[in-house]
Protein backbone atom coordinates (compact mmCIF):
# COMPACT_ATOMS: atom_id res chain seq x y z
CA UNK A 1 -70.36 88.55 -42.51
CA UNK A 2 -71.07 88.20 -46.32
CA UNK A 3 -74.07 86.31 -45.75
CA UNK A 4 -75.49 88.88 -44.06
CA UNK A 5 -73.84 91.81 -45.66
CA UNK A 6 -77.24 93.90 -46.04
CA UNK A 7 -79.18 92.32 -43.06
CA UNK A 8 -79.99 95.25 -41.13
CA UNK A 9 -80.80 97.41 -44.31
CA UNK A 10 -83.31 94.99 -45.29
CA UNK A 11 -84.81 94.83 -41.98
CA UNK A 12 -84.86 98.78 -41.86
CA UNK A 13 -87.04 99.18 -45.19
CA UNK A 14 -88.73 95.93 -44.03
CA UNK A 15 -89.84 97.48 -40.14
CA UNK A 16 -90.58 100.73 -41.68
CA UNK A 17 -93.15 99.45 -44.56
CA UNK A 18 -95.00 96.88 -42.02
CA UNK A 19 -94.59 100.03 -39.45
CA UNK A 20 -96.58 102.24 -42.37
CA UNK A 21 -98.85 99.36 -42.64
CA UNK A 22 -100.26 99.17 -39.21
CA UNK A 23 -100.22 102.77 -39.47
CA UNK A 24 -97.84 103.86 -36.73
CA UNK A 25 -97.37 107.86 -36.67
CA UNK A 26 -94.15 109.17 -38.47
CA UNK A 27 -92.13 109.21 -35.51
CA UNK A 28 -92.38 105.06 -34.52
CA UNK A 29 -91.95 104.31 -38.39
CA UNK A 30 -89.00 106.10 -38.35
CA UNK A 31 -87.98 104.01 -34.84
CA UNK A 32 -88.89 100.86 -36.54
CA UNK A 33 -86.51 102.06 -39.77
CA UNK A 34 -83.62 103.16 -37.32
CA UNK A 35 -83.87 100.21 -34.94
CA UNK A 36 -83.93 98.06 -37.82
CA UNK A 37 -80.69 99.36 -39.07
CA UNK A 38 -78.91 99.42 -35.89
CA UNK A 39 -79.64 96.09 -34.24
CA UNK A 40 -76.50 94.64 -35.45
CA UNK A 41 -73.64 96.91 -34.92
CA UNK A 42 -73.05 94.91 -31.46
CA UNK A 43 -71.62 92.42 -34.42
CA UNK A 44 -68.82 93.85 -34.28
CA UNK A 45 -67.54 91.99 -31.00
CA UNK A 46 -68.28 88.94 -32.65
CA UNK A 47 -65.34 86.69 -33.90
CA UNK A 48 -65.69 86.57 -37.84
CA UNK A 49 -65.41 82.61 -37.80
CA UNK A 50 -68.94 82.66 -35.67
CA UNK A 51 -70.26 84.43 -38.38
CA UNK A 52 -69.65 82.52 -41.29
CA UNK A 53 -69.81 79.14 -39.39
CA UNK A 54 -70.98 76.60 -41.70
CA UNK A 55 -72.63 74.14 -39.33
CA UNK A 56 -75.45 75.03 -37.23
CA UNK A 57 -74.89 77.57 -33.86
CA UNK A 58 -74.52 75.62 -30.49
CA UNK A 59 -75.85 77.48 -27.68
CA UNK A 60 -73.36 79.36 -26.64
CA UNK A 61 -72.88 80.69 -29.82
CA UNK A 62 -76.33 81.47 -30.44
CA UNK A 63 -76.28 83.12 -26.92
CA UNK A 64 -73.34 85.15 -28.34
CA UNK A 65 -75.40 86.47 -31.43
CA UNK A 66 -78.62 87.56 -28.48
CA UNK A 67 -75.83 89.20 -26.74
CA UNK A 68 -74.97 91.24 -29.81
CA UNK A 69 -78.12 92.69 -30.05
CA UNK A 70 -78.10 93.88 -26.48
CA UNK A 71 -74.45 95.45 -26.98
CA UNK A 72 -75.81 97.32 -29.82
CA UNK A 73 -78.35 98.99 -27.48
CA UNK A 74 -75.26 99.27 -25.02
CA UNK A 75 -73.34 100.98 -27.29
CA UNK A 76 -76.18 103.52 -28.45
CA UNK A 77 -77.53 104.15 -25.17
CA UNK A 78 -76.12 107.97 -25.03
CA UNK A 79 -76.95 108.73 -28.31
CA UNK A 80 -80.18 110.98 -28.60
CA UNK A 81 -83.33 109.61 -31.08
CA UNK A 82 -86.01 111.53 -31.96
CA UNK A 83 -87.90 108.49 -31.01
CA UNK A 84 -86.97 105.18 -28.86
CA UNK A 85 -84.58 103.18 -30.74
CA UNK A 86 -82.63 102.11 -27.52
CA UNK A 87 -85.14 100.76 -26.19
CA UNK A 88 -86.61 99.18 -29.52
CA UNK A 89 -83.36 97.52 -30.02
CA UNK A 90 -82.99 96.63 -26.25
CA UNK A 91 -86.99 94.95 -26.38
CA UNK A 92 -86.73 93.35 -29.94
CA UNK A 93 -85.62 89.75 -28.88
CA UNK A 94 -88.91 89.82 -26.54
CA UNK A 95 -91.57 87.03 -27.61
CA UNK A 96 -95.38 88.20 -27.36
CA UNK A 97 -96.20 84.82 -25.37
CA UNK A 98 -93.24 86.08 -22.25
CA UNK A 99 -90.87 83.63 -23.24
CA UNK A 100 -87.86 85.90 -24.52
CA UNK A 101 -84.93 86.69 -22.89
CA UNK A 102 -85.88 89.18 -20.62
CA UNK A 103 -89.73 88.00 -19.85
CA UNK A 104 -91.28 91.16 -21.00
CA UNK A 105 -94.85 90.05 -22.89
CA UNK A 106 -97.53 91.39 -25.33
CA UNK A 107 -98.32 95.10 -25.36
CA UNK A 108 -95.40 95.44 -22.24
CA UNK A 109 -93.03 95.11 -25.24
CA UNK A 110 -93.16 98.48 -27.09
CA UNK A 111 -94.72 97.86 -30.87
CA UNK A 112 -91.53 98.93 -32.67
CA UNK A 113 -89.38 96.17 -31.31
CA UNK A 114 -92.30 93.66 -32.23
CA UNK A 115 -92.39 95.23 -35.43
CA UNK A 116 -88.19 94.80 -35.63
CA UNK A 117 -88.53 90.97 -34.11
CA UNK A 118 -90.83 89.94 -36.85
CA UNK A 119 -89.36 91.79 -39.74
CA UNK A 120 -85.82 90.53 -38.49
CA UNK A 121 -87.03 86.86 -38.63
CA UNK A 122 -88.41 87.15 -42.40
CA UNK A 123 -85.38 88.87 -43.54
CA UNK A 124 -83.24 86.36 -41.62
CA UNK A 125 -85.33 82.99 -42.59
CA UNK A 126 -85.53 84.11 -46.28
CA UNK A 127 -82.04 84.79 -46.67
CA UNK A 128 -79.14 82.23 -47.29
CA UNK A 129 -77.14 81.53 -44.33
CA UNK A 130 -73.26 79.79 -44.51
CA UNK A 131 -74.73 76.72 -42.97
CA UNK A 132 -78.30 76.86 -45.01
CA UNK A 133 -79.84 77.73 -48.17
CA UNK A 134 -82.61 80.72 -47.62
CA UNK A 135 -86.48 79.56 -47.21
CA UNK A 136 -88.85 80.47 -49.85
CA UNK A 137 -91.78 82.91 -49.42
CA UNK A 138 -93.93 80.58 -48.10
CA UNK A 139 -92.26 78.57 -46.17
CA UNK A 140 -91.01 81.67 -43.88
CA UNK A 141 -94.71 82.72 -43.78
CA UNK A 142 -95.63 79.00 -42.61
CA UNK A 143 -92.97 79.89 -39.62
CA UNK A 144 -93.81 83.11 -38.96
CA UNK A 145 -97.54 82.02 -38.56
CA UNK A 146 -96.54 79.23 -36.52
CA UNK A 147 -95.19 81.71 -33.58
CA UNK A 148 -98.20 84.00 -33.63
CA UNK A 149 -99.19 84.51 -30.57
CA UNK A 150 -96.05 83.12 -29.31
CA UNK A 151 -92.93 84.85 -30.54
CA UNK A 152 -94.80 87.31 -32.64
CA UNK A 153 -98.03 89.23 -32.69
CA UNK A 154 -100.72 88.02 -34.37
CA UNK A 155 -101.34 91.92 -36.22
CA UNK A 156 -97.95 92.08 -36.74
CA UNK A 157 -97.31 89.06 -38.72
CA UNK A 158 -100.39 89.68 -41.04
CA UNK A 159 -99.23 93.43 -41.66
CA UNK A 160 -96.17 91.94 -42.61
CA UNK A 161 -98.09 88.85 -45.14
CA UNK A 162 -100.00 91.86 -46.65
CA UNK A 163 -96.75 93.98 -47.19
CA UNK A 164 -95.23 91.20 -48.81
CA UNK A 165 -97.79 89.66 -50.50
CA UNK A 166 -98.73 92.88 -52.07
CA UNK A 167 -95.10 94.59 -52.63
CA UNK A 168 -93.83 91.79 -53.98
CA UNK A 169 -92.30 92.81 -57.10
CA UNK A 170 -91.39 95.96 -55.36
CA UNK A 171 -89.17 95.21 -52.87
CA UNK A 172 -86.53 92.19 -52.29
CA UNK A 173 -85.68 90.92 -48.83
CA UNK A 174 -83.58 88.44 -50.06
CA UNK A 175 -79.36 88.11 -51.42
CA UNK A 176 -78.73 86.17 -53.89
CA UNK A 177 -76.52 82.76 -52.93
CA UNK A 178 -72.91 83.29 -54.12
């Protein structure tokens, strides 16, 4: 997918600086960082035309992509973490209002995978897609602070604003559009 070539790296540096920002022990910032990196290898069962599709996802398709994520935790299940990056993975499409796939809500959803969910949704709103041009700053903060409470965590979210707003010229989430 060359339109999301470096995803997952961005989300890695992404989870582990709002991780450091909420101050999460050493151990869960690394989770965040690893989780982050390895949320998409369950890609690889994807069909390549899915991920370059130029026109929006149907349903299916989108459920495809969820099911990705989960695969990904399949596929590292009997690998041993110093910390819980299975289950980060496994948790990160969880909304804080219940509504995700799986139901699980609020603190029931362990803090790395909210962490991963909101840091995946910046990375993924900011960054040009083959059917859409990438957001700008503030428009994905708009979104993101539209879901608090519901998809995302209200702490979570600001951690991230701060990071951002205050790393800005350090860091780039974004690819340029070829």
């Amino acid at each position: 997918d060359p339109y999301a070539a470096h995803h997952s790296s961005r989300v890695s540096r992404l989870a582990m600086a709002v991780a450091e920002e909420i101050g999460l022990d050493n151990l869960m910032v690394e989770t965040a960082q690893v989780a982050g990196r390895l949320m998409n290898v369950g890609k690889i069962l994807l069909p390549a035309g899915l991920l370059t599709k130029k026109d929006n996802l149907n349903e299916e398709e989108k459920k495809n992509i969820t099911d990705s994520v989960y695969a990904s935790a399949a596929f590292l299940k009997d690998i041993t973490f110093d910390g819980p990056v299975v289950e980060t993975i496994d948790q990160c499409l969880e909304h804080w209002d219940g509504s995700g796939p799986k139901g699980m809500r609020g603190e029931d959803i362990i803090i790395t995978a909210r962490i991963v969910a909101v840091a995946n949704a910046y990375v993924a709103m900011i960054s040009p897609r083959a059917y859409r041009k990438g957001m700008t700053k503030d428009e994905v903060m708009n979104n993101l602070l539209r879901e608090v409470d519901k998809k995302f965590q209200r702490s979570i979210v600001a951690a991230l604003i701060n990071y951002i707003e205050n790393h800005e010229a350090e860091e780039d989430f974004t690819i340029e559009e070829e």
